[in-house]
PDB file of N, CA and C in Angstrom:
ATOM      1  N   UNK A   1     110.090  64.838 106.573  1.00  0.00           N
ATOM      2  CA  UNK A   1     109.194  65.936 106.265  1.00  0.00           C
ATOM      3  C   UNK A   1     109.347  67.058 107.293  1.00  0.00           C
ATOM      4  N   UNK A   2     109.210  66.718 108.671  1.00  0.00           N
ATOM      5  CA  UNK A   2     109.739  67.795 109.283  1.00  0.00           C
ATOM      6  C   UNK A   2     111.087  68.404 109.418  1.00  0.00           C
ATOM      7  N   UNK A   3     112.002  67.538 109.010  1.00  0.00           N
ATOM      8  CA  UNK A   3     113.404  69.108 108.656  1.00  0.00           C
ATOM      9  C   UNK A   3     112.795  69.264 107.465  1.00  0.00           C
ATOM     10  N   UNK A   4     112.384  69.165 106.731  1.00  0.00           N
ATOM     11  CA  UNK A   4     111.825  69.912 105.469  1.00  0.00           C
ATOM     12  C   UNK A   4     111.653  71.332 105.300  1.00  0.00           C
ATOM     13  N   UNK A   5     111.043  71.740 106.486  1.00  0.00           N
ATOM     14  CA  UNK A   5     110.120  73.263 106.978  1.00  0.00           C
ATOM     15  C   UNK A   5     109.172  73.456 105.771  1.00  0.00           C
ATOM     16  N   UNK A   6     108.831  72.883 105.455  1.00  0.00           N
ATOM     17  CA  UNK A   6     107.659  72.963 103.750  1.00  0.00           C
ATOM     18  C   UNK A   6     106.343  74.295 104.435  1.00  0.00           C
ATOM     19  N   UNK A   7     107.008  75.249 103.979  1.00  0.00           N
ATOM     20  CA  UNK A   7     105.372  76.421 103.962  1.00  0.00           C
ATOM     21  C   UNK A   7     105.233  76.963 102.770  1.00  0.00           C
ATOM     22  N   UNK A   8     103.608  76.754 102.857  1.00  0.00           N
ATOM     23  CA  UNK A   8     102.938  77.519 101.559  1.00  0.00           C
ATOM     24  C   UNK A   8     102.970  78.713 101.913  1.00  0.00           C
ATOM     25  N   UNK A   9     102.940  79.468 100.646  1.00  0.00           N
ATOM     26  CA  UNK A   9     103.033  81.198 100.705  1.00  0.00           C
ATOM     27  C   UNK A   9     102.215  81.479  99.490  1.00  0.00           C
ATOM     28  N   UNK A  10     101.201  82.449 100.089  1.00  0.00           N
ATOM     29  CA  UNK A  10     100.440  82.892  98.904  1.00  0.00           C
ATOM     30  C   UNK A  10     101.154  83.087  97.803  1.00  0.00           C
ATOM     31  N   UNK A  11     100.392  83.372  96.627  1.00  0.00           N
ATOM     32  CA  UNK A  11     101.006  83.425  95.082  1.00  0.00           C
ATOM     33  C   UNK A  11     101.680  85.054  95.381  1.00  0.00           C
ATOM     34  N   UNK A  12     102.657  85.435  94.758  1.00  0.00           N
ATOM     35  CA  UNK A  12     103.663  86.889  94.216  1.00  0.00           C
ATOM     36  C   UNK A  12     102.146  87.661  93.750  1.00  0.00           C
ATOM     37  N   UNK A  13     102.021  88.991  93.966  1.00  0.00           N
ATOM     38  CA  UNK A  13     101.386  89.924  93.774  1.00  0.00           C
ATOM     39  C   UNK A  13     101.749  90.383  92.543  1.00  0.00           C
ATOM     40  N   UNK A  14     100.888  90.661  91.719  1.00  0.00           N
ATOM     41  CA  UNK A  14     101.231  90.785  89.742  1.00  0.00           C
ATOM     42  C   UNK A  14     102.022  91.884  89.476  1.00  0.00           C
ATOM     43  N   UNK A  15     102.124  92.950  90.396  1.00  0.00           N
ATOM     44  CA  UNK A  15     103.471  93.348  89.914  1.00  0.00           C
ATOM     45  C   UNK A  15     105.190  93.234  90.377  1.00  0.00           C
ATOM     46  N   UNK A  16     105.225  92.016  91.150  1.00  0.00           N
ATOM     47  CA  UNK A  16     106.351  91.130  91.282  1.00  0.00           C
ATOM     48  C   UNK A  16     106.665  90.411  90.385  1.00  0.00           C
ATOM     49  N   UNK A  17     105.571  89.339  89.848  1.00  0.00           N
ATOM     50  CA  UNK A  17     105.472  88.844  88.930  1.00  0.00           C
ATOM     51  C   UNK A  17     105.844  89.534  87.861  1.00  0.00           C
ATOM     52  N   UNK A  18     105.523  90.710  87.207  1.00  0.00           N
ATOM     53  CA  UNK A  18     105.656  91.593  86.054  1.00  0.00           C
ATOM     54  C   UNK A  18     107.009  92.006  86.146  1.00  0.00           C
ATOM     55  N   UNK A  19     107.783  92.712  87.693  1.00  0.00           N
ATOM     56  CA  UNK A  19     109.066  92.660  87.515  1.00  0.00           C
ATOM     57  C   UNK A  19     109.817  91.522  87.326  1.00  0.00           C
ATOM     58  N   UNK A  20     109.352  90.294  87.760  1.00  0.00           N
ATOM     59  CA  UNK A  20     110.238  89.437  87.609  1.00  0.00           C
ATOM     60  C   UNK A  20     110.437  88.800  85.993  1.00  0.00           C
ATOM     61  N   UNK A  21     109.341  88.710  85.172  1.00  0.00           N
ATOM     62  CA  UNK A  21     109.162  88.385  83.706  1.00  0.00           C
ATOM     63  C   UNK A  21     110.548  89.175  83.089  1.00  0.00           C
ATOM     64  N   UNK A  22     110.514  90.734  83.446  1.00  0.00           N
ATOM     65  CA  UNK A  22     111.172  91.587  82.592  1.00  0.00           C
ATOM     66  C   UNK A  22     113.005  91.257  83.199  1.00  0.00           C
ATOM     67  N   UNK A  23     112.695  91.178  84.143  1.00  0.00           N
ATOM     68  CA  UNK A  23     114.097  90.834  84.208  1.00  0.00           C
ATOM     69  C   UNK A  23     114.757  89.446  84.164  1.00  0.00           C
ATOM     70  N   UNK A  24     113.804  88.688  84.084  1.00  0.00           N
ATOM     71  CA  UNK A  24     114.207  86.930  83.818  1.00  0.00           C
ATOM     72  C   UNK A  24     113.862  86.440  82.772  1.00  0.00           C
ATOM     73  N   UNK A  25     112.966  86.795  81.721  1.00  0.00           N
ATOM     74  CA  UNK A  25     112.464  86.147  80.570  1.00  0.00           C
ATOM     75  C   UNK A  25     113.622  86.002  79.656  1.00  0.00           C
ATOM     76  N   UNK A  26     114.531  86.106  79.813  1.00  0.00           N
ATOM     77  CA  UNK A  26     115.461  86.469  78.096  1.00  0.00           C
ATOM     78  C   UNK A  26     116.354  84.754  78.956  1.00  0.00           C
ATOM     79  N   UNK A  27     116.526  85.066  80.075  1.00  0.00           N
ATOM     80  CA  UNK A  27     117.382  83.775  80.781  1.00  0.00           C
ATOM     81  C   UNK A  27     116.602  82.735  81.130  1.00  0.00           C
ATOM     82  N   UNK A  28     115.206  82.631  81.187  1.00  0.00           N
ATOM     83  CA  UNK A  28     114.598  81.442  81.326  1.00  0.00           C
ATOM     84  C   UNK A  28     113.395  81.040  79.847  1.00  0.00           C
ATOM     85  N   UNK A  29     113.559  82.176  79.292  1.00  0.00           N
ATOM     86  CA  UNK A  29     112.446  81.514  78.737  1.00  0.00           C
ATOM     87  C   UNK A  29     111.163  80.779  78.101  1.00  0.00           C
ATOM     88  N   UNK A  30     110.792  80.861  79.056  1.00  0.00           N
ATOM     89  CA  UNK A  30     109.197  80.412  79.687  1.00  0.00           C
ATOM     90  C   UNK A  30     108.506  81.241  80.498  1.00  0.00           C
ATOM     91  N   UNK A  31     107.575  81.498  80.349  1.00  0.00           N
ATOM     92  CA  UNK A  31     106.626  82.485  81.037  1.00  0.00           C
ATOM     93  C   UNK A  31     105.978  81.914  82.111  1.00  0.00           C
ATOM     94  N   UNK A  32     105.360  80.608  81.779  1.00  0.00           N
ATOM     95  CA  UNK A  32     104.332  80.203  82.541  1.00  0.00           C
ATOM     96  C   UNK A  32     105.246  79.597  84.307  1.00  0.00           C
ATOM     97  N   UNK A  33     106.807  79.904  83.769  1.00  0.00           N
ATOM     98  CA  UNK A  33     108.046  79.586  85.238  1.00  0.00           C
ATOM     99  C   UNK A  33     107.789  80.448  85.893  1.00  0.00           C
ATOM    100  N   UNK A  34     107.276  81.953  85.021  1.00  0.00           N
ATOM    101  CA  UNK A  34     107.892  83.335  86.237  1.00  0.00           C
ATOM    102  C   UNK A  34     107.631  83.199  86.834  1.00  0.00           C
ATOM    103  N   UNK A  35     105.758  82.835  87.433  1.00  0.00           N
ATOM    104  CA  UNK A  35     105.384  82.965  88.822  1.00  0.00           C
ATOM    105  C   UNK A  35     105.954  81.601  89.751  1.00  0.00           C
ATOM    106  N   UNK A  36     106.544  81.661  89.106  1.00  0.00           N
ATOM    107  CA  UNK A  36     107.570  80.217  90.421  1.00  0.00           C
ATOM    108  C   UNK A  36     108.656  80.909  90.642  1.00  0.00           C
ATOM    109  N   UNK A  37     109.346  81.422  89.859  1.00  0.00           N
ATOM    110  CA  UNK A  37     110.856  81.768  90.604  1.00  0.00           C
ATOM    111  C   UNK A  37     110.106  83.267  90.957  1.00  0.00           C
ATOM    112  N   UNK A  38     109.373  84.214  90.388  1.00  0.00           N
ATOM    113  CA  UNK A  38     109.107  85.294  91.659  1.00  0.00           C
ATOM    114  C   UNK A  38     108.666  85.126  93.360  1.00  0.00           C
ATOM    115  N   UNK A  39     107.623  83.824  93.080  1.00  0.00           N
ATOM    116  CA  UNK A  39     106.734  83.210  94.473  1.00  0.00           C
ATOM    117  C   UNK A  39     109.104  82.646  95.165  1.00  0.00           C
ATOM    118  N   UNK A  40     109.619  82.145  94.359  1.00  0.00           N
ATOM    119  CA  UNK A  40     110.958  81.474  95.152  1.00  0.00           C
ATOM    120  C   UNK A  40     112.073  82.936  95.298  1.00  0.00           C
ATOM    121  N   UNK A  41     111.937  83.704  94.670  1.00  0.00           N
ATOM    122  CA  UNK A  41     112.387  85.175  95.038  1.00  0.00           C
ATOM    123  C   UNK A  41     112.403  85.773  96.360  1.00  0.00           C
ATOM    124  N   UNK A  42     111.003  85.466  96.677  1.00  0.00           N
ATOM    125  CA  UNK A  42     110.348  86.326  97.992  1.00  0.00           C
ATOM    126  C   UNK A  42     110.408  85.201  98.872  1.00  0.00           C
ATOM    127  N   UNK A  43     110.143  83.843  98.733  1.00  0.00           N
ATOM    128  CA  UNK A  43     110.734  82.969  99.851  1.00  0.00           C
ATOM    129  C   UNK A  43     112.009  82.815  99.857  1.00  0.00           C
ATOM    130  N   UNK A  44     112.948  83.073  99.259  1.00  0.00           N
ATOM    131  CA  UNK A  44     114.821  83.312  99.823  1.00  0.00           C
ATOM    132  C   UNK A  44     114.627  81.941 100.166  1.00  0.00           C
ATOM    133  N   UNK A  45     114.752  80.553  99.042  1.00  0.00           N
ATOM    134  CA  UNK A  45     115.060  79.262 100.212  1.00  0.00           C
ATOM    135  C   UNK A  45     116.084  79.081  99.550  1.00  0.00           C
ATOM    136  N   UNK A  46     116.925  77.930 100.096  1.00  0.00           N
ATOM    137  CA  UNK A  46     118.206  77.369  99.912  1.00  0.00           C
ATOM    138  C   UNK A  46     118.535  76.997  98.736  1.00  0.00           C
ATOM    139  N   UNK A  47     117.701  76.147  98.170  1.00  0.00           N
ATOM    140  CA  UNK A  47     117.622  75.962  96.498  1.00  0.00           C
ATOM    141  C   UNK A  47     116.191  75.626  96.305  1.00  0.00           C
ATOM    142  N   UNK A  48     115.850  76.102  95.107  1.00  0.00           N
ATOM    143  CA  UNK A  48     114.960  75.696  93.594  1.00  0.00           C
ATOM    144  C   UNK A  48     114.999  74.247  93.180  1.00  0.00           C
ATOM    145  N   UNK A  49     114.053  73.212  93.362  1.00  0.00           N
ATOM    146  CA  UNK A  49     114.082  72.055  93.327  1.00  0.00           C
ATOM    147  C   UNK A  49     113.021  71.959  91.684  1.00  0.00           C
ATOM    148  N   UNK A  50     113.615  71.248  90.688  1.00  0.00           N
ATOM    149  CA  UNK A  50     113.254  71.671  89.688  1.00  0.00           C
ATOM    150  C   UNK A  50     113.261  70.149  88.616  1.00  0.00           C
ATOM    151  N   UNK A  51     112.156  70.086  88.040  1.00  0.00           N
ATOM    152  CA  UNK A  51     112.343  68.784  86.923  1.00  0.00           C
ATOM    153  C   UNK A  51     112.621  69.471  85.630  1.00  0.00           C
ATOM    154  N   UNK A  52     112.595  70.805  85.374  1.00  0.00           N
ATOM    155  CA  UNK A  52     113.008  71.506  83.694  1.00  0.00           C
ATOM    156  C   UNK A  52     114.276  71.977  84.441  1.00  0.00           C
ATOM    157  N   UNK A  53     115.186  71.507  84.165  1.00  0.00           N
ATOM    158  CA  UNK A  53     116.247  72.527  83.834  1.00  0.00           C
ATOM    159  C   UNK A  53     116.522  73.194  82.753  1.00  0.00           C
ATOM    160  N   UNK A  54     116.255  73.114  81.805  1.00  0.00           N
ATOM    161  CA  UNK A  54     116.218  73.983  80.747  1.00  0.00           C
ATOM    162  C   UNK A  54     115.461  75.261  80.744  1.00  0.00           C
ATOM    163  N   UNK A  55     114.529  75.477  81.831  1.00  0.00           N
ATOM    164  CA  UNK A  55     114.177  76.428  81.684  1.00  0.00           C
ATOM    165  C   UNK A  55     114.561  77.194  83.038  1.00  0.00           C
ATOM    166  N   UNK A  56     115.015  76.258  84.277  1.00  0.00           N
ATOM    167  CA  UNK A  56     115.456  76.868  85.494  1.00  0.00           C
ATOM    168  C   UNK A  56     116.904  76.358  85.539  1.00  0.00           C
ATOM    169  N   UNK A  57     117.322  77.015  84.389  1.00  0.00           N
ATOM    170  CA  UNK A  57     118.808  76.718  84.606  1.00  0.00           C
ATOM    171  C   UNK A  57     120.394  77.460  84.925  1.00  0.00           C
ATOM    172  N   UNK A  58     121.527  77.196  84.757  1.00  0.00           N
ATOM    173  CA  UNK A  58     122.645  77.483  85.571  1.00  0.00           C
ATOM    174  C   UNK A  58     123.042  79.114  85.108  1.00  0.00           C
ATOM    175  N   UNK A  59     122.016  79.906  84.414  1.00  0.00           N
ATOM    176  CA  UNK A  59     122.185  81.167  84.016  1.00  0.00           C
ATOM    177  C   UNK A  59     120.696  81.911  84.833  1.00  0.00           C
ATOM    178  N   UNK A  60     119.706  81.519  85.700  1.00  0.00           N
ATOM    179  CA  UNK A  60     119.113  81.644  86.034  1.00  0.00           C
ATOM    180  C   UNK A  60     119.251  81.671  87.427  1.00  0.00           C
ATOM    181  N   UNK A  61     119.648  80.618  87.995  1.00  0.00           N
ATOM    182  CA  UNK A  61     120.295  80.273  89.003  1.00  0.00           C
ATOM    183  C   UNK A  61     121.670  81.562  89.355  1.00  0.00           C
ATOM    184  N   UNK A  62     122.665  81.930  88.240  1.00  0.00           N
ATOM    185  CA  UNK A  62     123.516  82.971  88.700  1.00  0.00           C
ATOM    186  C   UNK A  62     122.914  84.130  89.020  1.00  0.00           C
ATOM    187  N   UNK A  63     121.941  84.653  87.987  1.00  0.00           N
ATOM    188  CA  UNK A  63     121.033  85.707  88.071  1.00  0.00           C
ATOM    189  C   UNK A  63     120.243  85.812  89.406  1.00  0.00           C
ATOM    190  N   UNK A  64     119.912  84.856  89.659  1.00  0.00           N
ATOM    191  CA  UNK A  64     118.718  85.327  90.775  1.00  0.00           C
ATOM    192  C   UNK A  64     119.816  85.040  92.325  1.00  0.00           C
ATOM    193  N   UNK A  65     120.911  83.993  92.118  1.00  0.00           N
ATOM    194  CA  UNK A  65     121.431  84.169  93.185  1.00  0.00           C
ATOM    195  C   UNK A  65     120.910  83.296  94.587  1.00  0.00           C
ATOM    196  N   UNK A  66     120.090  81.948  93.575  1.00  0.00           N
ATOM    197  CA  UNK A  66     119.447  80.807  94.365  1.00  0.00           C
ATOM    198  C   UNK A  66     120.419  79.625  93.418  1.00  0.00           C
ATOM    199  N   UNK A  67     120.719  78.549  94.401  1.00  0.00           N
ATOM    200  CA  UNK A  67     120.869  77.474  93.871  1.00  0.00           C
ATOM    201  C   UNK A  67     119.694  76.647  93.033  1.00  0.00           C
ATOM    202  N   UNK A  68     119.813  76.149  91.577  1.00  0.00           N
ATOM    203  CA  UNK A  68     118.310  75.291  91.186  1.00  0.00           C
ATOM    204  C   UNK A  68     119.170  73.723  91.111  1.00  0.00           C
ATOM    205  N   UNK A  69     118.613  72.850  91.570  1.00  0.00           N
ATOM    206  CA  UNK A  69     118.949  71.280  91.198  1.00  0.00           C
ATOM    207  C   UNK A  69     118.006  70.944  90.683  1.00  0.00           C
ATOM    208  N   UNK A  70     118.389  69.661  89.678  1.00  0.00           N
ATOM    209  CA  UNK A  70     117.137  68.561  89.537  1.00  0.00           C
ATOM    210  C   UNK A  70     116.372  67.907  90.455  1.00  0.00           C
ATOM    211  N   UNK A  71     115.852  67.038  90.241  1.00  0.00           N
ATOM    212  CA  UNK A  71     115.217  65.589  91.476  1.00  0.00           C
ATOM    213  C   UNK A  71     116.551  64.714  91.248  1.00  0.00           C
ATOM    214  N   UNK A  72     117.109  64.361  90.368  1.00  0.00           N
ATOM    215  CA  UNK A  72     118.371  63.322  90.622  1.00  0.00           C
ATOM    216  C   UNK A  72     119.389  64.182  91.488  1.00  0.00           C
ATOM    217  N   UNK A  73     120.089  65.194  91.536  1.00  0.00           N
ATOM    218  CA  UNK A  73     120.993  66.169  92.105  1.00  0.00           C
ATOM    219  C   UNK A  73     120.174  65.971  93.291  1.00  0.00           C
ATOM    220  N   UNK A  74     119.228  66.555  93.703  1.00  0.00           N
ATOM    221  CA  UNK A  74     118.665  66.646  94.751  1.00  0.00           C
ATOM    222  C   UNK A  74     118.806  65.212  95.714  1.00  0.00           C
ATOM    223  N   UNK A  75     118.753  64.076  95.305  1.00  0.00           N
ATOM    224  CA  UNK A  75     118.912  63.079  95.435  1.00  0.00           C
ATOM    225  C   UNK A  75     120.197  62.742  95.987  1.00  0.00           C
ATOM    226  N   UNK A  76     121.372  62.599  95.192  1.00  0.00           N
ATOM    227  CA  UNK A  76     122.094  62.522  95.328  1.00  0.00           C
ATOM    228  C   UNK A  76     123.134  63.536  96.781  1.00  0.00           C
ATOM    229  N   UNK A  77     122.350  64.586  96.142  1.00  0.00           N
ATOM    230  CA  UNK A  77     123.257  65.571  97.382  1.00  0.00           C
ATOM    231  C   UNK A  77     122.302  65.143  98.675  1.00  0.00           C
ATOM    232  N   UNK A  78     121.538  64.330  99.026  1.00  0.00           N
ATOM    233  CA  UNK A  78     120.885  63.694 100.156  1.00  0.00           C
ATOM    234  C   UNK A  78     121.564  62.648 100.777  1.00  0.00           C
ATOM    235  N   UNK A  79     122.252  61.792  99.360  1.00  0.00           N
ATOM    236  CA  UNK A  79     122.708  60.480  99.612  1.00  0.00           C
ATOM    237  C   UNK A  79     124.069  60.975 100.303  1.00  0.00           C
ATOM    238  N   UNK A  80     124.375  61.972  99.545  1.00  0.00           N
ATOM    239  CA  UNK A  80     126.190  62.505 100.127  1.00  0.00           C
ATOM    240  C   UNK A  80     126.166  62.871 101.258  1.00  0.00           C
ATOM    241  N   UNK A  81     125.062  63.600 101.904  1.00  0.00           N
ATOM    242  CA  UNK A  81     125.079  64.484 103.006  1.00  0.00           C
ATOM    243  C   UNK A  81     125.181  65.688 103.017  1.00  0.00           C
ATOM    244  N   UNK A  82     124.628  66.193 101.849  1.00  0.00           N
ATOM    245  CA  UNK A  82     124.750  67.363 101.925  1.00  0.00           C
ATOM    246  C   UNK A  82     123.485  68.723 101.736  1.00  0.00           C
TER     247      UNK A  82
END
């Protein structure tokens, strides 16, 4: 947990959120995601740790320019070392 660095960050301010809908909705989807990948926008972390890939997926991931894995990937790239 501590290499983790796990910090909460207040929620994206609604018109982050609103830019982020318009420019991500057609590639994800789902609405009720935006305020997750805008709130993961403004935290810049390493990757998007994710149980839908279908809706945070490998055209989403190019777009925004964050890595997204599953919980198994995530897993695995632990077991590898990486």
């Amino acid at each position: 947990m501590e290499e983790a660095r796990l910090v909460v960050l207040p929620a994206p301010e609604d018109n982050i959120i609103q830019k982020t809908y318009k420019l991500y909705i057609a590639t994800m989807r789902h609405k009720a995601d935006i305020q997750i990948l805008a709130a993961a926008l403004l935290a810049k972390p390493d990757f998007i740790l994710s149980g839908n890939r279908e809706h945070f997926n490998d055209l989403v991931a190019d777009k925004c320019g964050i890595s997204i894995r599953s919980c198994p990937e995530f897993i695995e790239d632990l077991i590898a070392g990486r």
